[in-house]
PDB file of N, CA and C in Angstrom:
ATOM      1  N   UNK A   1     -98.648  13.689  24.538  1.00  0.00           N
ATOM      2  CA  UNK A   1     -97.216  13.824  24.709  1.00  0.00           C
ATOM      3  C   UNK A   1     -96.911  14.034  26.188  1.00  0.00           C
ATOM      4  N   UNK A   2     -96.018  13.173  26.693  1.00  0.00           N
ATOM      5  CA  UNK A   2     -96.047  13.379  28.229  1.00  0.00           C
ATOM      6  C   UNK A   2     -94.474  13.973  28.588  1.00  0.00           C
ATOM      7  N   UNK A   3     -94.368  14.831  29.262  1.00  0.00           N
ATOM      8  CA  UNK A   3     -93.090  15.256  29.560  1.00  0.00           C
ATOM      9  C   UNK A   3     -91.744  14.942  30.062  1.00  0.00           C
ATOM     10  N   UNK A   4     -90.972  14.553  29.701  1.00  0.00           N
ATOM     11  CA  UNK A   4     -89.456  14.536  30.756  1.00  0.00           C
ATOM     12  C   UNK A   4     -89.687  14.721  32.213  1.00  0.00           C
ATOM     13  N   UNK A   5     -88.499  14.085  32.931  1.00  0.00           N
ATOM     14  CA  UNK A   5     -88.330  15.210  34.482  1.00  0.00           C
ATOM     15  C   UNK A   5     -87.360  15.964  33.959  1.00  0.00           C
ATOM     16  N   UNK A   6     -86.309  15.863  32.863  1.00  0.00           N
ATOM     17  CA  UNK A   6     -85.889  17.013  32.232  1.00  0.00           C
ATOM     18  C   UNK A   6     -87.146  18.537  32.395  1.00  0.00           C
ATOM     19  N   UNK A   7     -87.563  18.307  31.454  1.00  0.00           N
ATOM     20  CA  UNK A   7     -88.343  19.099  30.939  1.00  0.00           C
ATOM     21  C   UNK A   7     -89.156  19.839  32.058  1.00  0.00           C
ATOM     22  N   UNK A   8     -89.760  19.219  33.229  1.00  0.00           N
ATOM     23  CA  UNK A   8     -90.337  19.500  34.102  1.00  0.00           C
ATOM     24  C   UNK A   8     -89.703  20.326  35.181  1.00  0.00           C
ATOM     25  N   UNK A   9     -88.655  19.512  35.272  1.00  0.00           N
ATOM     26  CA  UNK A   9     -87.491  20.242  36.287  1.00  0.00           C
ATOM     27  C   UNK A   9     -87.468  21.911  35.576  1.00  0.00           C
ATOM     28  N   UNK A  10     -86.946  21.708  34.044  1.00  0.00           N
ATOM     29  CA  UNK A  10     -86.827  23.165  33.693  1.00  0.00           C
ATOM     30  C   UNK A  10     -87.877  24.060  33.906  1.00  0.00           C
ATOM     31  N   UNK A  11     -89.583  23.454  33.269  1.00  0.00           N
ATOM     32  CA  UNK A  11     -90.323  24.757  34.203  1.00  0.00           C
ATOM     33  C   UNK A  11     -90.334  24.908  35.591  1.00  0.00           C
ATOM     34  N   UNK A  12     -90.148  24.119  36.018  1.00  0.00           N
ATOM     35  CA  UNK A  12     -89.667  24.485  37.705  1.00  0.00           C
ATOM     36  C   UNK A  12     -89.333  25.747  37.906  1.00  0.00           C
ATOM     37  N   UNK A  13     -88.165  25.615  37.681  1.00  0.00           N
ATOM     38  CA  UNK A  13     -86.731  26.324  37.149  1.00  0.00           C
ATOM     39  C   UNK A  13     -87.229  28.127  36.913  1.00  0.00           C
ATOM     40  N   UNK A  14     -88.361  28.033  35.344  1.00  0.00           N
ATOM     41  CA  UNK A  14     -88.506  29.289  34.865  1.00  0.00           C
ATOM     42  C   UNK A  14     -89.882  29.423  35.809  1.00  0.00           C
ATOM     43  N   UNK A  15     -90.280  28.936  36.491  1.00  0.00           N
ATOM     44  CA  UNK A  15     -91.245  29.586  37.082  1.00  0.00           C
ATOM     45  C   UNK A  15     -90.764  30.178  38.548  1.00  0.00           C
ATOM     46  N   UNK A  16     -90.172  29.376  39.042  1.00  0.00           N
ATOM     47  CA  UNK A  16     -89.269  30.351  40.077  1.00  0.00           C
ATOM     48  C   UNK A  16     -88.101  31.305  40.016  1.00  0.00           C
ATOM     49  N   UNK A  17     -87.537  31.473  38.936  1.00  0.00           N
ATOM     50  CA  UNK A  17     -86.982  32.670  38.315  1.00  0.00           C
ATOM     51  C   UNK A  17     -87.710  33.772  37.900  1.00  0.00           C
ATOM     52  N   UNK A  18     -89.265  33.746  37.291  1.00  0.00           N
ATOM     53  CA  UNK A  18     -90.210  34.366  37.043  1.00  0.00           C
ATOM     54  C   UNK A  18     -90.530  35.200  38.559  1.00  0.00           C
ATOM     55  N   UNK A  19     -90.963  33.989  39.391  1.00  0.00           N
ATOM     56  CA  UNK A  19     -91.043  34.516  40.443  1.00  0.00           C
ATOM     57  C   UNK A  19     -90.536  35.190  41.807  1.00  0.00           C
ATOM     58  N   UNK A  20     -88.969  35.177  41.690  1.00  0.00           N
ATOM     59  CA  UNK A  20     -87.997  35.883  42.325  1.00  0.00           C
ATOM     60  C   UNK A  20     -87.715  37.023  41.711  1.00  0.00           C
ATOM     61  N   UNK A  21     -88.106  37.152  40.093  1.00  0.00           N
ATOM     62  CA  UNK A  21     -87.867  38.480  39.807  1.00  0.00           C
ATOM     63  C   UNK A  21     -88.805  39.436  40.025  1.00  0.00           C
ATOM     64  N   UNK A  22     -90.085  39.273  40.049  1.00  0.00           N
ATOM     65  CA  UNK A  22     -91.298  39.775  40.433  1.00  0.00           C
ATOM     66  C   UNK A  22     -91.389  39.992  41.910  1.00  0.00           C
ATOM     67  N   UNK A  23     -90.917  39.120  43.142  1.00  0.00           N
ATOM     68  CA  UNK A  23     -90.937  38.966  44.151  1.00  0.00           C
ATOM     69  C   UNK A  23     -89.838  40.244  44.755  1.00  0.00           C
ATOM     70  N   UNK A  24     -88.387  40.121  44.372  1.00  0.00           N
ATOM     71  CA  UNK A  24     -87.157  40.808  44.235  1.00  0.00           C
ATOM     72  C   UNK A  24     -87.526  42.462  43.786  1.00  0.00           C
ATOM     73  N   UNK A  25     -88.200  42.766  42.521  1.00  0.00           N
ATOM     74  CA  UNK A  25     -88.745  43.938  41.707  1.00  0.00           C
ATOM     75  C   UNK A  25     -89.566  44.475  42.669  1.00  0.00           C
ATOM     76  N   UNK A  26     -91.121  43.874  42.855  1.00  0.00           N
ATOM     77  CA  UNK A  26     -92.034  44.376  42.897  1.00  0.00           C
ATOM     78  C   UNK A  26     -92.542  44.561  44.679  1.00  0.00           C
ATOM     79  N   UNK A  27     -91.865  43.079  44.987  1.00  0.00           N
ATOM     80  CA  UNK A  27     -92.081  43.467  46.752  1.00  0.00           C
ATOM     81  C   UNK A  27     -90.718  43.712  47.599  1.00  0.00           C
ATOM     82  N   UNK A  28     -89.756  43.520  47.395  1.00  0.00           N
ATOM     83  CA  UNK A  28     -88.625  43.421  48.298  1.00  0.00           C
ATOM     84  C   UNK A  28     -87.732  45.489  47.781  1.00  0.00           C
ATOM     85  N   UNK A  29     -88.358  45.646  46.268  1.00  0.00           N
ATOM     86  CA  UNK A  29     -87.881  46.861  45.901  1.00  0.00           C
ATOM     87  C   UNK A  29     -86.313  46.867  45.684  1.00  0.00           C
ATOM     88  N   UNK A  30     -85.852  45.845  44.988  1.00  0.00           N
ATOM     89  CA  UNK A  30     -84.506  46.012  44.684  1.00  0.00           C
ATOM     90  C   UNK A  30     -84.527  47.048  43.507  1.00  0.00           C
ATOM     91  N   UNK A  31     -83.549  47.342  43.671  1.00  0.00           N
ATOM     92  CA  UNK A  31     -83.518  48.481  42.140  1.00  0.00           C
ATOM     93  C   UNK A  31     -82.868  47.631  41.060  1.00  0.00           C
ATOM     94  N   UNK A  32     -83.498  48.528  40.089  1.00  0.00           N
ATOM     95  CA  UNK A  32     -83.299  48.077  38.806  1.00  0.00           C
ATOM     96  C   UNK A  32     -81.939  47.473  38.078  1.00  0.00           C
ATOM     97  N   UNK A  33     -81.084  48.124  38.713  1.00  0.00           N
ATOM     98  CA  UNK A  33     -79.581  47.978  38.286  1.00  0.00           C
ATOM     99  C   UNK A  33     -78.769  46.884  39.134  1.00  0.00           C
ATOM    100  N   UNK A  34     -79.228  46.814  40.303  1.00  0.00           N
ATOM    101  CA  UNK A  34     -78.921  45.655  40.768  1.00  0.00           C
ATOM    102  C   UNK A  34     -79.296  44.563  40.599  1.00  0.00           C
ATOM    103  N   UNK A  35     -80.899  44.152  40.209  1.00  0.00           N
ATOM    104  CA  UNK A  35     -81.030  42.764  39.821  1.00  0.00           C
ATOM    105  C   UNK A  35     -80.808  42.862  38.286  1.00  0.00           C
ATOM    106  N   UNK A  36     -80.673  43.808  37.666  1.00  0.00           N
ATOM    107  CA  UNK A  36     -80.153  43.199  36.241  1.00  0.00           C
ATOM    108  C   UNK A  36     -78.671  42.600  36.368  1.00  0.00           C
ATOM    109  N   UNK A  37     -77.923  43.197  37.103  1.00  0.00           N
ATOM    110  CA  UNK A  37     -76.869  42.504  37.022  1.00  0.00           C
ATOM    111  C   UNK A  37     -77.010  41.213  37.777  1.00  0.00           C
ATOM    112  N   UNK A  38     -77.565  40.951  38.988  1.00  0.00           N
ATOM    113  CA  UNK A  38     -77.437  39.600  39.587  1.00  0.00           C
ATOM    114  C   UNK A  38     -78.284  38.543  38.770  1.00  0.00           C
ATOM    115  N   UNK A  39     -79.217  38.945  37.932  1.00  0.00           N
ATOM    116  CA  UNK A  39     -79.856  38.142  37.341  1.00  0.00           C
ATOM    117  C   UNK A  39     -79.449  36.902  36.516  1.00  0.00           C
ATOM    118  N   UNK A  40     -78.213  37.506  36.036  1.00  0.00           N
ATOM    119  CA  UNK A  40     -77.569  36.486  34.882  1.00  0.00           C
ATOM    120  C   UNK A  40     -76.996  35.696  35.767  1.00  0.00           C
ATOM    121  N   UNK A  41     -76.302  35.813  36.884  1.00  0.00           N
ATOM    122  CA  UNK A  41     -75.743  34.347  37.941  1.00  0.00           C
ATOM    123  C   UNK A  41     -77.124  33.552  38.148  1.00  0.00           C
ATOM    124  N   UNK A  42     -78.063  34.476  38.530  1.00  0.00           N
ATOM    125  CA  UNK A  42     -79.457  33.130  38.893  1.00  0.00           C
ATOM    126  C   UNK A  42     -79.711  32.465  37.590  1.00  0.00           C
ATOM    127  N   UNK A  43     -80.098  33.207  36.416  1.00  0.00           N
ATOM    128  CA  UNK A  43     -80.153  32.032  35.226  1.00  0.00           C
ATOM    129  C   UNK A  43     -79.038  31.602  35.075  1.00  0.00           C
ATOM    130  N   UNK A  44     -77.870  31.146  35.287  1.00  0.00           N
ATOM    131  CA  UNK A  44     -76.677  30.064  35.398  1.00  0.00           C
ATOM    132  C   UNK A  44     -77.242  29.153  36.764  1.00  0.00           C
ATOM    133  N   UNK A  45     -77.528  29.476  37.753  1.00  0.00           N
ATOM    134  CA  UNK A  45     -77.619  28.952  38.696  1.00  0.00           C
ATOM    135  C   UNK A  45     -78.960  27.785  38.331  1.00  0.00           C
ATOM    136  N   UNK A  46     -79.750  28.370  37.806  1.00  0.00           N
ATOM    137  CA  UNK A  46     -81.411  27.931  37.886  1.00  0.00           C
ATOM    138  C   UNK A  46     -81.177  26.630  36.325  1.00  0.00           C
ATOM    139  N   UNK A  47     -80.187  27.519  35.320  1.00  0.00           N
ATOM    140  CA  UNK A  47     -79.763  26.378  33.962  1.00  0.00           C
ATOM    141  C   UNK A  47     -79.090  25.421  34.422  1.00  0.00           C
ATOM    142  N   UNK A  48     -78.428  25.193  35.596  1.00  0.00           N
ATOM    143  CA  UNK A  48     -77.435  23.829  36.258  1.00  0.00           C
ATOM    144  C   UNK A  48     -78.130  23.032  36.730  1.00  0.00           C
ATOM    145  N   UNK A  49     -79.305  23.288  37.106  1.00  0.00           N
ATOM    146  CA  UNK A  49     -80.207  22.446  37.894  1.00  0.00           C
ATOM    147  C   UNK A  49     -81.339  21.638  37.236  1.00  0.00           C
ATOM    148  N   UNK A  50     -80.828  22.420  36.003  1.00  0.00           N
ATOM    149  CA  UNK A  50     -81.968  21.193  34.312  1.00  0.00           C
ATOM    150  C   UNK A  50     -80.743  20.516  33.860  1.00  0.00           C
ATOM    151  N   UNK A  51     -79.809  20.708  33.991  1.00  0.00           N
ATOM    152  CA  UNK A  51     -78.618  20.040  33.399  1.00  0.00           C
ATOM    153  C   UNK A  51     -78.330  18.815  34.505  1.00  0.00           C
ATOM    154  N   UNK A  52     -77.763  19.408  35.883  1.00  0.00           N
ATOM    155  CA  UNK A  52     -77.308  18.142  36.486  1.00  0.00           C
ATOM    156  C   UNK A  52     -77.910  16.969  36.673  1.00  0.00           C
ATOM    157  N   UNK A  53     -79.340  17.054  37.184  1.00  0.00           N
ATOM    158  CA  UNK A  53     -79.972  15.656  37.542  1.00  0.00           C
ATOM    159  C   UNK A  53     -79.528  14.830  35.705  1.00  0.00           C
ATOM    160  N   UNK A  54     -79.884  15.497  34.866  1.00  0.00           N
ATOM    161  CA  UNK A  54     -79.413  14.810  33.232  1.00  0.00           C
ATOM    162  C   UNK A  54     -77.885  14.106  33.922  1.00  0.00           C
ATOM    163  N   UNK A  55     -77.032  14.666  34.133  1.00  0.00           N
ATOM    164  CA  UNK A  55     -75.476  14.219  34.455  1.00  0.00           C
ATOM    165  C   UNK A  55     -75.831  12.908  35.090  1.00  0.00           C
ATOM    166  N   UNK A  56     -76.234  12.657  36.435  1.00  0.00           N
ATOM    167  CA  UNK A  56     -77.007  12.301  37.327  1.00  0.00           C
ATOM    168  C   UNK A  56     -77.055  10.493  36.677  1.00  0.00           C
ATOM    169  N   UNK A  57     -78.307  11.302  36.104  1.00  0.00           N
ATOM    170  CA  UNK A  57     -79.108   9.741  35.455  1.00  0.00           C
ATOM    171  C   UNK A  57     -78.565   8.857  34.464  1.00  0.00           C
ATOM    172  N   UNK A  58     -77.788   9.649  33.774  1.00  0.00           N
ATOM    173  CA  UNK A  58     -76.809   8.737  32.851  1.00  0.00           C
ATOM    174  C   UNK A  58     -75.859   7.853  33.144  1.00  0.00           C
ATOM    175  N   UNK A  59     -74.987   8.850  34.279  1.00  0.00           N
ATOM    176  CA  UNK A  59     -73.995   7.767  35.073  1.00  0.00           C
ATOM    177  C   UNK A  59     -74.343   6.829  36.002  1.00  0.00           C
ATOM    178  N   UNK A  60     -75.506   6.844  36.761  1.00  0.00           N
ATOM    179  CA  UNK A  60     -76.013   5.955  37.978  1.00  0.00           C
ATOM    180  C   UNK A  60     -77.376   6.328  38.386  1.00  0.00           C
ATOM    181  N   UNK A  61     -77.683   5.211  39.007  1.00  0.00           N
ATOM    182  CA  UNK A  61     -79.086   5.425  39.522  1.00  0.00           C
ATOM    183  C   UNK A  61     -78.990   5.970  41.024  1.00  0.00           C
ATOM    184  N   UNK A  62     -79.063   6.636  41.681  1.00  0.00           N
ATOM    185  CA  UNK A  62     -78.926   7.427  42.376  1.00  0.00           C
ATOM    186  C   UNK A  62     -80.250   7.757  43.812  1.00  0.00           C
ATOM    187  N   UNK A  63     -80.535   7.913  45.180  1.00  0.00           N
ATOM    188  CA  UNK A  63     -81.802   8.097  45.584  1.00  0.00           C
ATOM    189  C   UNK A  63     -82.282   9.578  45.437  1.00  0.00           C
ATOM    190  N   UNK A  64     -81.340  10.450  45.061  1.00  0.00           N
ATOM    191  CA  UNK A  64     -81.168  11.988  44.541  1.00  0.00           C
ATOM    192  C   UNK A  64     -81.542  11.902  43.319  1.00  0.00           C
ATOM    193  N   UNK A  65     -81.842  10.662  42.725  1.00  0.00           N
ATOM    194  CA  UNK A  65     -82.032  11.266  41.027  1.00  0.00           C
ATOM    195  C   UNK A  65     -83.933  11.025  40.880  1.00  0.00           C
ATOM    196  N   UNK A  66     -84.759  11.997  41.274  1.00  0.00           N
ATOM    197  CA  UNK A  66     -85.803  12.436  41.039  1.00  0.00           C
ATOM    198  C   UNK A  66     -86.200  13.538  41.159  1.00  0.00           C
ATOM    199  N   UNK A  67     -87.477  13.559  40.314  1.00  0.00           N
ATOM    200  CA  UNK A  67     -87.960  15.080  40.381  1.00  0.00           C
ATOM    201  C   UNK A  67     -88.926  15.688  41.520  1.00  0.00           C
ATOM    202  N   UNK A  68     -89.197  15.508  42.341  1.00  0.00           N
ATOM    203  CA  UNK A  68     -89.654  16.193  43.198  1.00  0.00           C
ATOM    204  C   UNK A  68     -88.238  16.209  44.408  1.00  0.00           C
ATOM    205  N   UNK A  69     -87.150  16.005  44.250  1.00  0.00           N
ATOM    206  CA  UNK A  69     -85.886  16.545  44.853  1.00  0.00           C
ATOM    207  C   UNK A  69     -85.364  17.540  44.665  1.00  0.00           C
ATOM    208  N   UNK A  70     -84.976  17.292  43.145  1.00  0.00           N
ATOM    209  CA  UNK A  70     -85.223  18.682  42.327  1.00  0.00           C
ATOM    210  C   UNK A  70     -85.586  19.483  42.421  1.00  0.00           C
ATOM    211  N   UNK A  71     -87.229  19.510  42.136  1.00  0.00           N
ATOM    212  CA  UNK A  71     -87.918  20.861  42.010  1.00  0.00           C
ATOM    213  C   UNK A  71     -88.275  21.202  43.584  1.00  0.00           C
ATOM    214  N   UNK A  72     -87.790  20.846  44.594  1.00  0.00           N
ATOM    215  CA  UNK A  72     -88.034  21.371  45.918  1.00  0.00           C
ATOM    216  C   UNK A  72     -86.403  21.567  45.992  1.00  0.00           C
ATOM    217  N   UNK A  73     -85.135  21.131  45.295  1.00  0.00           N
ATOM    218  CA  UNK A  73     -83.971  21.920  45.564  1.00  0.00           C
ATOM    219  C   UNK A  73     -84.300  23.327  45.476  1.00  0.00           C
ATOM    220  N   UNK A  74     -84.844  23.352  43.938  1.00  0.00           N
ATOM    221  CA  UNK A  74     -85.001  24.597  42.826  1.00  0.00           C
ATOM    222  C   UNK A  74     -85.339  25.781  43.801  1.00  0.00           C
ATOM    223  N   UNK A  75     -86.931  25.302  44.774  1.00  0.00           N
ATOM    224  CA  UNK A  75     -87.896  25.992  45.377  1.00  0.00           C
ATOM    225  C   UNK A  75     -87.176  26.450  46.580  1.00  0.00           C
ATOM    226  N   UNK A  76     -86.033  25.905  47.196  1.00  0.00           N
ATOM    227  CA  UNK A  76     -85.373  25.906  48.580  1.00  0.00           C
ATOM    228  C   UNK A  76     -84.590  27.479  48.182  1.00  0.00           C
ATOM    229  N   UNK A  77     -83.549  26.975  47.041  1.00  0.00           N
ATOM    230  CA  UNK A  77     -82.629  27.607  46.659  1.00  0.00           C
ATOM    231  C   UNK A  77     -83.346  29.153  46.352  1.00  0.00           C
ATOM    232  N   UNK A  78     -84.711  29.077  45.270  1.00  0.00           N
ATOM    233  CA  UNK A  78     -85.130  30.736  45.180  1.00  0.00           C
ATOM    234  C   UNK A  78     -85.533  31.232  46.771  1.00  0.00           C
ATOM    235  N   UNK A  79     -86.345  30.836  48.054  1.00  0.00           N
ATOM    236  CA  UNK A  79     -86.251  31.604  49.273  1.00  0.00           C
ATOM    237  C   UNK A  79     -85.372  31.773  49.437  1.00  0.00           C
ATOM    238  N   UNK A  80     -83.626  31.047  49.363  1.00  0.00           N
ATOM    239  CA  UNK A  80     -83.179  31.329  50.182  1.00  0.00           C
ATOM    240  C   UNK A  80     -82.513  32.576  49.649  1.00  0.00           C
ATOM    241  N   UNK A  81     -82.555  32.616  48.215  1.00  0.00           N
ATOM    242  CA  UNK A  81     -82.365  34.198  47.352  1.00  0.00           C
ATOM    243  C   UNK A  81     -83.451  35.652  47.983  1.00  0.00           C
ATOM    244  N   UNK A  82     -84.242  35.322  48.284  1.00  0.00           N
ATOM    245  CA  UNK A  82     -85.540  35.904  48.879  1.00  0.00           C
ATOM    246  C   UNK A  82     -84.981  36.107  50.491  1.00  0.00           C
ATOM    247  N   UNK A  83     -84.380  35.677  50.635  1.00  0.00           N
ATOM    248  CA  UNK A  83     -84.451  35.898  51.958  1.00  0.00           C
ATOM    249  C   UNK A  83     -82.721  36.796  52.019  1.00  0.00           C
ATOM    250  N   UNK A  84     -81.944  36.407  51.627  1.00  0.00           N
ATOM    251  CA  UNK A  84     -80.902  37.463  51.464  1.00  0.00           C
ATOM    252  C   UNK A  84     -81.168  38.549  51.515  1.00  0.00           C
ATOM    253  N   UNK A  85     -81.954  38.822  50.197  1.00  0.00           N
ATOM    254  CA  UNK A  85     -82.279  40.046  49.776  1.00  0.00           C
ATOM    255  C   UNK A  85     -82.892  40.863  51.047  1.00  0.00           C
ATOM    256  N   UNK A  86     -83.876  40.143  51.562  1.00  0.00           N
ATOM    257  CA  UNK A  86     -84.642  40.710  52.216  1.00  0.00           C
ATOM    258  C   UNK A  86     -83.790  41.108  53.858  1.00  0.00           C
ATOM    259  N   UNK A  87     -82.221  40.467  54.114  1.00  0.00           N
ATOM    260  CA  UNK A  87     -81.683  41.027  55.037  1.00  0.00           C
ATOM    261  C   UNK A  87     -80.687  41.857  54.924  1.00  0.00           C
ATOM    262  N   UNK A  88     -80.592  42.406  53.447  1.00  0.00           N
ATOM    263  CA  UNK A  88     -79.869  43.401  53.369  1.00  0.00           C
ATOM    264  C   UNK A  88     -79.955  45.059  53.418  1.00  0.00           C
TER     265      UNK A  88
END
């Protein structure tokens, strides 16, 4: 069974959400109450990005419509969450 770039894009997705929360938690020391609440904008943020390229490919063929665009948006977008954090 071979996968989607759907599908692929989404572990993208949960593996760098995995890893901003661990990253955010465990090295940057956000407290607890603050990334629970910011958390739910990043899973909206991180669920748009398995959805749009789908939007994407249906309406047109596009030089943006692949997955390694994607999953290096995905990867851009969690540092640059990482890096906020880390100048506040």
């Amino acid at each position: 069974m071979k996968l989607s770039d759907k599908e692929k894009v989404s572990i993208v997705a949960g593996i760098c959400l995995f890893g901003l929360v661990v990253v955010l938690k465990n090295v940057l020391l956000v407290p607890a109450d603050i990334l629970s609440r910011d958390i739910f904008i990043y899973i909206i943020i991180y669920w748009a990005f398995t959805v749009f390229p789908q939007a994407l490919k249906e309406n047109k063929k596009s030089k943006y419509d692949r997955l390694l665009y994607w999953s290096l948006l995905i990867i851009l977008i969690t540092f640059a969450i990482i890096v906020v954090y880390a100048l506040e």
